[in-house]
Every structure is written in C-alpha cells, then in structure tokens.
Protein backbone atom coordinates (compact mmCIF):
# COMPACT_ATOMS: atom_id res chain seq x y z
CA UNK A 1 119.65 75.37 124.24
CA UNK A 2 118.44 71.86 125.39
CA UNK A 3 114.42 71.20 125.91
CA UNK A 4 111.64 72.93 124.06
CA UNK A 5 112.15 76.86 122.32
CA UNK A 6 109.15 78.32 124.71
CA UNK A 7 109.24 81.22 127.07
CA UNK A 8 108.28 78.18 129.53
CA UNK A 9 112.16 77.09 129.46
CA UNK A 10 114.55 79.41 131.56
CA UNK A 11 117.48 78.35 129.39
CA UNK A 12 115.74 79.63 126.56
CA UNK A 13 113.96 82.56 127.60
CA UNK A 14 116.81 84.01 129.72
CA UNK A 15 119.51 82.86 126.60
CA UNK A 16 119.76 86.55 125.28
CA UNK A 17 122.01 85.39 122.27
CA UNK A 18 119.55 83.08 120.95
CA UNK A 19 116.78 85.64 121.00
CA UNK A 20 119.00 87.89 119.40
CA UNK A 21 120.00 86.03 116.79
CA UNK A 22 115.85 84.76 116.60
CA UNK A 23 115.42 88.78 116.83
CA UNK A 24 117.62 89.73 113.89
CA UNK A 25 116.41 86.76 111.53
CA UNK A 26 112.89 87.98 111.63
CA UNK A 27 113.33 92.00 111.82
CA UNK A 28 116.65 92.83 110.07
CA UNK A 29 117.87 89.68 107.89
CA UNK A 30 116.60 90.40 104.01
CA UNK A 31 114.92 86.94 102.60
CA UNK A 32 117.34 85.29 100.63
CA UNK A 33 114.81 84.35 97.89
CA UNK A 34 113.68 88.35 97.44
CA UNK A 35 110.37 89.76 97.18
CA UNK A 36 108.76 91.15 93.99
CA UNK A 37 109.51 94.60 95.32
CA UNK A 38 113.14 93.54 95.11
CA UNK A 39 113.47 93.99 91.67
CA UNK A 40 110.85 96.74 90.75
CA UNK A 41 113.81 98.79 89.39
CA UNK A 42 115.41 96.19 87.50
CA UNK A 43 117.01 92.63 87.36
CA UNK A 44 119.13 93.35 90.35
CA UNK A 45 117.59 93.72 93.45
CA UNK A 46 117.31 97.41 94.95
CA UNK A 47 118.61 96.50 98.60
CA UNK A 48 121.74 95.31 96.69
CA UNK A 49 121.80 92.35 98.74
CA UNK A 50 123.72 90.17 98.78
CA UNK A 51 126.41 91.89 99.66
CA UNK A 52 130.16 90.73 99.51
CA UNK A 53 132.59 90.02 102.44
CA UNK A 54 134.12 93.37 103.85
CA UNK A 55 137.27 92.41 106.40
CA UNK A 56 136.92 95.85 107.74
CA UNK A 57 134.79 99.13 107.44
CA UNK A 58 135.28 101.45 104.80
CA UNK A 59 134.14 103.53 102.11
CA UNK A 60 133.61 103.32 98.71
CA UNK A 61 133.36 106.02 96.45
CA UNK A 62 131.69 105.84 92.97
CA UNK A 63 133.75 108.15 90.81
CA UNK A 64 131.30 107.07 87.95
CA UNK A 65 128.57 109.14 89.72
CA UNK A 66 129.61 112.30 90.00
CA UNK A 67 127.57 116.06 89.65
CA UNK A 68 127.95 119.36 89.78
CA UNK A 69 125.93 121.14 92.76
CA UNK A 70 125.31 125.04 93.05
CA UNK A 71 126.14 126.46 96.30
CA UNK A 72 123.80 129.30 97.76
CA UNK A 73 127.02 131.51 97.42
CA UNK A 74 126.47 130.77 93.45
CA UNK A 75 129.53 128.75 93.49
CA UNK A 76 130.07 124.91 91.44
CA UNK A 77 130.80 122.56 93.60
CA UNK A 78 131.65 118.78 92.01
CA UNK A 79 130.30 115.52 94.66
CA UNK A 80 130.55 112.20 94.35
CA UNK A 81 128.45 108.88 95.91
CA UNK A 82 129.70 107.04 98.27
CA UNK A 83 128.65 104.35 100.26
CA UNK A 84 129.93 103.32 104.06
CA UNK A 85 130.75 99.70 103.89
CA UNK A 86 130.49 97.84 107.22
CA UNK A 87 132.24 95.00 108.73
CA UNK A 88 131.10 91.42 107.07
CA UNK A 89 131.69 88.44 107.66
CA UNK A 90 130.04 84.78 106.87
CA UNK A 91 126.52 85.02 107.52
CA UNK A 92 125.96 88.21 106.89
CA UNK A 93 125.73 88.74 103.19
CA UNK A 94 121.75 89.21 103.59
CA UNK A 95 121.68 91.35 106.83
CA UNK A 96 120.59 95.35 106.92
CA UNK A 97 122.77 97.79 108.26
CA UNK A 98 121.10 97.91 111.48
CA UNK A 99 121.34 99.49 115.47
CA UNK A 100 121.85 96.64 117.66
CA UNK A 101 120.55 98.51 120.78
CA UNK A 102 117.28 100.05 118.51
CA UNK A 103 116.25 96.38 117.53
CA UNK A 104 116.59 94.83 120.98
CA UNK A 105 114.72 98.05 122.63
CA UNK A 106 111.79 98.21 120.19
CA UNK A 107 112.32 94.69 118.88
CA UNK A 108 111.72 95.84 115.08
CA UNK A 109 113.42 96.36 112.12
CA UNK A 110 115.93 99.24 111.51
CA UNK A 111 118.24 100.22 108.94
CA UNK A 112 121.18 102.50 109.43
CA UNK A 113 122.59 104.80 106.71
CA UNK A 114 124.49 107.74 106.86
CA UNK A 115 122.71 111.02 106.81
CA UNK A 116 123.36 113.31 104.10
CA UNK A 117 121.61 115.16 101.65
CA UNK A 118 120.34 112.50 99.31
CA UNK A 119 118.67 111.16 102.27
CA UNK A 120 116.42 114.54 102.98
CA UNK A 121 115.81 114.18 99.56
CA UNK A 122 114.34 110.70 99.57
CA UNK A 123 112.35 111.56 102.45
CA UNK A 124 111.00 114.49 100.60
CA UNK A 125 109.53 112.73 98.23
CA UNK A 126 108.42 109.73 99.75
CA UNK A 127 106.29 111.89 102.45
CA UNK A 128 104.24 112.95 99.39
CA UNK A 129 104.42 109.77 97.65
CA UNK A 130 101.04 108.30 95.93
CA UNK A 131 100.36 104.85 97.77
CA UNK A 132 96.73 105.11 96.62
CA UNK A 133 96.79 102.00 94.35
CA UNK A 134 98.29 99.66 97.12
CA UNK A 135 96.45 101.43 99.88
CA UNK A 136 92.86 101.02 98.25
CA UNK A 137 94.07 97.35 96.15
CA UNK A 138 92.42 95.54 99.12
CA UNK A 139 89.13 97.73 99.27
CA UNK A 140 88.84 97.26 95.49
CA UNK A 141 88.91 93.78 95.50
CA UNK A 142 86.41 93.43 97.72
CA UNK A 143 84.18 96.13 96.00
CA UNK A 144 85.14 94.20 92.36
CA UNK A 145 83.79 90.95 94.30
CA UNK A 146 80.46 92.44 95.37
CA UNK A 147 79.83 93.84 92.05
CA UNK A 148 80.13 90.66 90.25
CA UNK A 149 77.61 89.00 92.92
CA UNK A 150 75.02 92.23 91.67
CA UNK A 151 75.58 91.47 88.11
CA UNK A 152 75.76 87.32 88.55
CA UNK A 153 71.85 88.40 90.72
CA UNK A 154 70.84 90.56 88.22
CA UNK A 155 71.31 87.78 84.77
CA UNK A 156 69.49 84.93 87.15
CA UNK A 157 66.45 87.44 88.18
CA UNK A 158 66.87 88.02 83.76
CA UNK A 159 66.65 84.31 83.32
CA UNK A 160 63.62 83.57 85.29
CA UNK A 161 61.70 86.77 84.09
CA UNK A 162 62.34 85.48 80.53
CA UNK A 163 60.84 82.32 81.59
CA UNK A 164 57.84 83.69 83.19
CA UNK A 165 57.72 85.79 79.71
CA UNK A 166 57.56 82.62 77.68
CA UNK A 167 55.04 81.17 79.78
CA UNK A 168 52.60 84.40 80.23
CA UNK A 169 53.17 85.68 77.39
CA UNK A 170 54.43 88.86 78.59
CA UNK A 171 57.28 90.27 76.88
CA UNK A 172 59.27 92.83 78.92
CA UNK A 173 63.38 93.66 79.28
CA UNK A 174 63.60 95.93 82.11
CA UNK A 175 66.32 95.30 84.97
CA UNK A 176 64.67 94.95 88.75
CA UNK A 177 64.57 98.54 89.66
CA UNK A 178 66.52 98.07 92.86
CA UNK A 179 69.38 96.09 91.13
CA UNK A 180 69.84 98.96 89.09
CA UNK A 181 69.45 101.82 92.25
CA UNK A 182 71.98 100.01 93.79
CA UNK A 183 74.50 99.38 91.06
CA UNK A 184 74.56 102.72 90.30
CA UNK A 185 74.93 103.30 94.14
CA UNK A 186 78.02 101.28 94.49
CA UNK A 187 79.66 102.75 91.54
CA UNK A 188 79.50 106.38 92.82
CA UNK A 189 80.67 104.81 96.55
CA UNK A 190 83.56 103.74 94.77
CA UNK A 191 84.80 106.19 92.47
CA UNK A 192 84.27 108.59 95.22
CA UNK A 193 86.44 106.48 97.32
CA UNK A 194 89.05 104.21 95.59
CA UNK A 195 91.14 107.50 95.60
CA UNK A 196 91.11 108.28 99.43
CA UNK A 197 91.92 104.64 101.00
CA UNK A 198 94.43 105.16 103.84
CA UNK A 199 95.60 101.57 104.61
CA UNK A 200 95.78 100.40 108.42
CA UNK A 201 99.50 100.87 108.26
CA UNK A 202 99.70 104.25 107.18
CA UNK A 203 96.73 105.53 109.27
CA UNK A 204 98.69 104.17 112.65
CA UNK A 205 102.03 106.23 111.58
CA UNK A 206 99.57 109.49 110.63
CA UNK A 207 97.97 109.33 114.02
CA UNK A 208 101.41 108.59 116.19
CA UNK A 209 103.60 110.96 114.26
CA UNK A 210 101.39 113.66 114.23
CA UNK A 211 100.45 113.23 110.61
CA UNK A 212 103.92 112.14 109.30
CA UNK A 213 105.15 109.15 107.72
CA UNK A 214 108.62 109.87 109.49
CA UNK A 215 109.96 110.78 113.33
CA UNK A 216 113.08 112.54 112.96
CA UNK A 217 115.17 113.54 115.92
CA UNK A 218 114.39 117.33 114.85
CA UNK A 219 111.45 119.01 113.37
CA UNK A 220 111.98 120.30 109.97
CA UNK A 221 112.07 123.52 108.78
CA UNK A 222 110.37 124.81 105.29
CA UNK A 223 113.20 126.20 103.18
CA UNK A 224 113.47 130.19 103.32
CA UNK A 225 114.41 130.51 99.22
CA UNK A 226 112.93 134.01 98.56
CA UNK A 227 115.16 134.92 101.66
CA UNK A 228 118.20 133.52 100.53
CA UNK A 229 117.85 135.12 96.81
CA UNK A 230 117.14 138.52 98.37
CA UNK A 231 119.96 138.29 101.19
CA UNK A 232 122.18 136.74 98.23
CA UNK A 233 121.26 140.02 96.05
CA UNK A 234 121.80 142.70 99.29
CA UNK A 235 117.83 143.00 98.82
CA UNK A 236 116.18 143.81 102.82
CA UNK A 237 114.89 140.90 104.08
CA UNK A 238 112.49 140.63 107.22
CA UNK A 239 113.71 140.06 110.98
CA UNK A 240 112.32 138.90 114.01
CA UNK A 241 113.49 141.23 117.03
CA UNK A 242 114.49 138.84 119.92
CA UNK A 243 115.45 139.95 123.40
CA UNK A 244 117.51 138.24 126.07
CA UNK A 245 120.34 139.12 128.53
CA UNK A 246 124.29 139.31 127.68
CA UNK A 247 126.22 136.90 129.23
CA UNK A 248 127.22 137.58 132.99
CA UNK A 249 125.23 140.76 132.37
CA UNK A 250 121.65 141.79 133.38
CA UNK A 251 121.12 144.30 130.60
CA UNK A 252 118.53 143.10 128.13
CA UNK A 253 119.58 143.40 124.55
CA UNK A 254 117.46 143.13 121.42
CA UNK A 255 118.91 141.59 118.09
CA UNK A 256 117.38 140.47 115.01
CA UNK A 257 116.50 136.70 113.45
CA UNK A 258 115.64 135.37 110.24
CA UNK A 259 115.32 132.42 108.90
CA UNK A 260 118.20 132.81 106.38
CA UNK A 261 120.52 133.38 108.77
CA UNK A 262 119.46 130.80 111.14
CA UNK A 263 119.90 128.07 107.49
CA UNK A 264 123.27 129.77 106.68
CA UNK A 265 124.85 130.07 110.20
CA UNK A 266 123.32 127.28 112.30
C-alpha cells in the first residue's frame, strides 16, 4: 500500500488483504505480552498460547486425561480429551482458532472449537456465573471515592467547630446532623446495591439475547431426568398426544411425545 492508511486512499480502503490482516490483529490475534487474566489459573497461560507449529491438521489425544462416564442405559463408558489441532504456520503461534467469513461479516472476534459435551458444560456454568465483583468494581470505586470526600468534610467541619469551641468556650462533639443523615444514607444505597451491578457489557447481551449471555443456533432444552429414571425403570411416564397426517395419506393419526424420547431418539 503506497500513500497514507485512511479510508480516503482507494488502494487502501479497497486492499481487502490488508484490512484483513488489520482485521485479525485487532479481533482474533492474542497479545503476545498476556493479560493478567492469562494466568489466573496458574503460571501458564489458560489460552495455551503460544502454540507450536502444526504442518497439518490433526488431533491430539490426552491419554493422561481419561474418565469413566455413565450412560443413561447404566452402562461405563471410558473418554478421553482431545484437542483438534489446526494448520500453523509462522505467524501464527498467537492467533485464535477463528471463522474467517464470521470475522469479516461482523468484524469481531470469534473463536472456533469443536462442540462436544465439555463445551455444554462450560456454558452451563458460565450462564450462572457470579460477575458481581467485576461488574459493580467500577460503581464501588466511585462510591469508596465519595465516601472519603464525606468523611475528609466531616474532620474539617470537626476542626473548625473545635476552634470556635476554644474561642467561645463552648465545648460540644456532635457530628453536623446532615453529614451523618447522609453517611448513613450512602451506606444503605450501597450495600443494597454493590450486589446487583449489571455492567454495560452484560446488560447489552441480556437485552439482545433475550436475557442470555449466549446465542446458540438452537434453543435449549431443560433436561427431562425424572423421565429418564422412570422410562429407565419401566415406570409410566407422561405423553403429549400429537396429531398429523401419514405420509401420502389423508387420514389423521394421533401418537404420543415425551420429552425422553425426543432426548433419547432425536
């Protein structure tokens, strides 16, 4: 690109490998010096960048992390980790596994993995994860800071009334009334709401998502267990009569649903 980096130069602006290469250094290249979050699990960082050279795709299996899963059918059943290793060359030891066609549509960051069960698992417990205490950090500080000025208010009006005392003659301790009224006012505001902060990030994916930190392809489904156990055990479970018409037919049959069935034969 010759001239100035501005949407003002056609070479530039129209030079769709140079803004994606601009794209994927800001959205989906990891910062080669880490963040603190990096290595809130340990000395290594969590992203397990960087990552090595890899000629070719493949997978790699770690036998050292095996367990022992329970079917519904009650039988074991022995898994292992694995991890799908994509193509890697020079360059790319800090990049996520990423959509090429996501980033350049939506121009954001996006990281790939495969989806398995772990993964439903992870998103299980992040969507009821406790991010009060970096949500409300910012409202805190700011609370912290106008506290201080009440107290720093409250020893200078102290100072001067002891002054005034030594020069009247009067001799009294009490704190300005409304100093007081309003101290205790701020700290009921704020143990009332240090514990309900929804930060500007998570409020925008609540009210686009329909309340959900995630968008998934599908909507989820709560887990039928009692209906498993008793379907497991020959127990009667509870149906849904459905009707429709057999195929090439116009005769309307009815057949039952559950959600069991639905989990076991979908």
């Amino acid at each position: 690109v010759t001239g100035t980096i501005s949407a003002d130069n056609p070479e530039f602006a129209f030079n769709a490998s140079v803004r994606n290469d601009l794209l994927h250094l800001k959205f989906n290249q990891h910062a080669h010096k880490h963040r603190m979050s990096c290595f809130k699990k340990g000395n290594e960082c969590r992203a397990h960048f960087p990552q090595g050279l890899q000629p070719s795709w493949g997978i790699e299996w770690e036998d050292s992390n095996e367990v022992d899963w329970d079917m519904v059918d009650g039988s074991p059943r022995r898994v292992c980790a694995f991890s799908v290793l994509p193509e890697r060359t020079f360059g790319d030891q800090y990049m996520n596994t990423h959509n090429r066609i996501i980033s350049n549509l939506i121009a954001c960051n996006n990281n790939v993995q495969i989806g398995d069960i772990a993964h439903l698992f992870y998103n299980t417990l992040y969507t009821g994860k406790d991010t009060q205490r970096d949500d409300a950090q910012k409202w805190i500080d700011v609370s912290t800071s106008f506290s201080k000025c009440i107290v720093r208010e409250a020893r200078r009006r102290q100072q001067e009334q002891e002054a005034s005392d030594g020069i009247d003659g009067v001799d009294t301790d009490e704190e300005p009334d409304f100093l007081r009224g309003l101290s205790r006012l701020m700290s009921g505001v704020r143990s009332h709401m240090a514990t309900t902060t929804i930060s500007a990030t998570m409020a925008h994916l609540l009210s686009t998502r329909g309340g959900s930190r995630f968008h998934f392809s599908h909507d989820t489904q709560g887990l039928p267990i009692s209906q498993l156990e008793a379907l497991e055990a020959g127990e009667d479970i509870s149906y849904y009569y459905r009707r429709s018409k057999a195929p090439d037919s116009e005769t309307v049959e009815p057949w039952p649903e559950s959600f069991a069935d639905n989990y076991l034969l979908r």
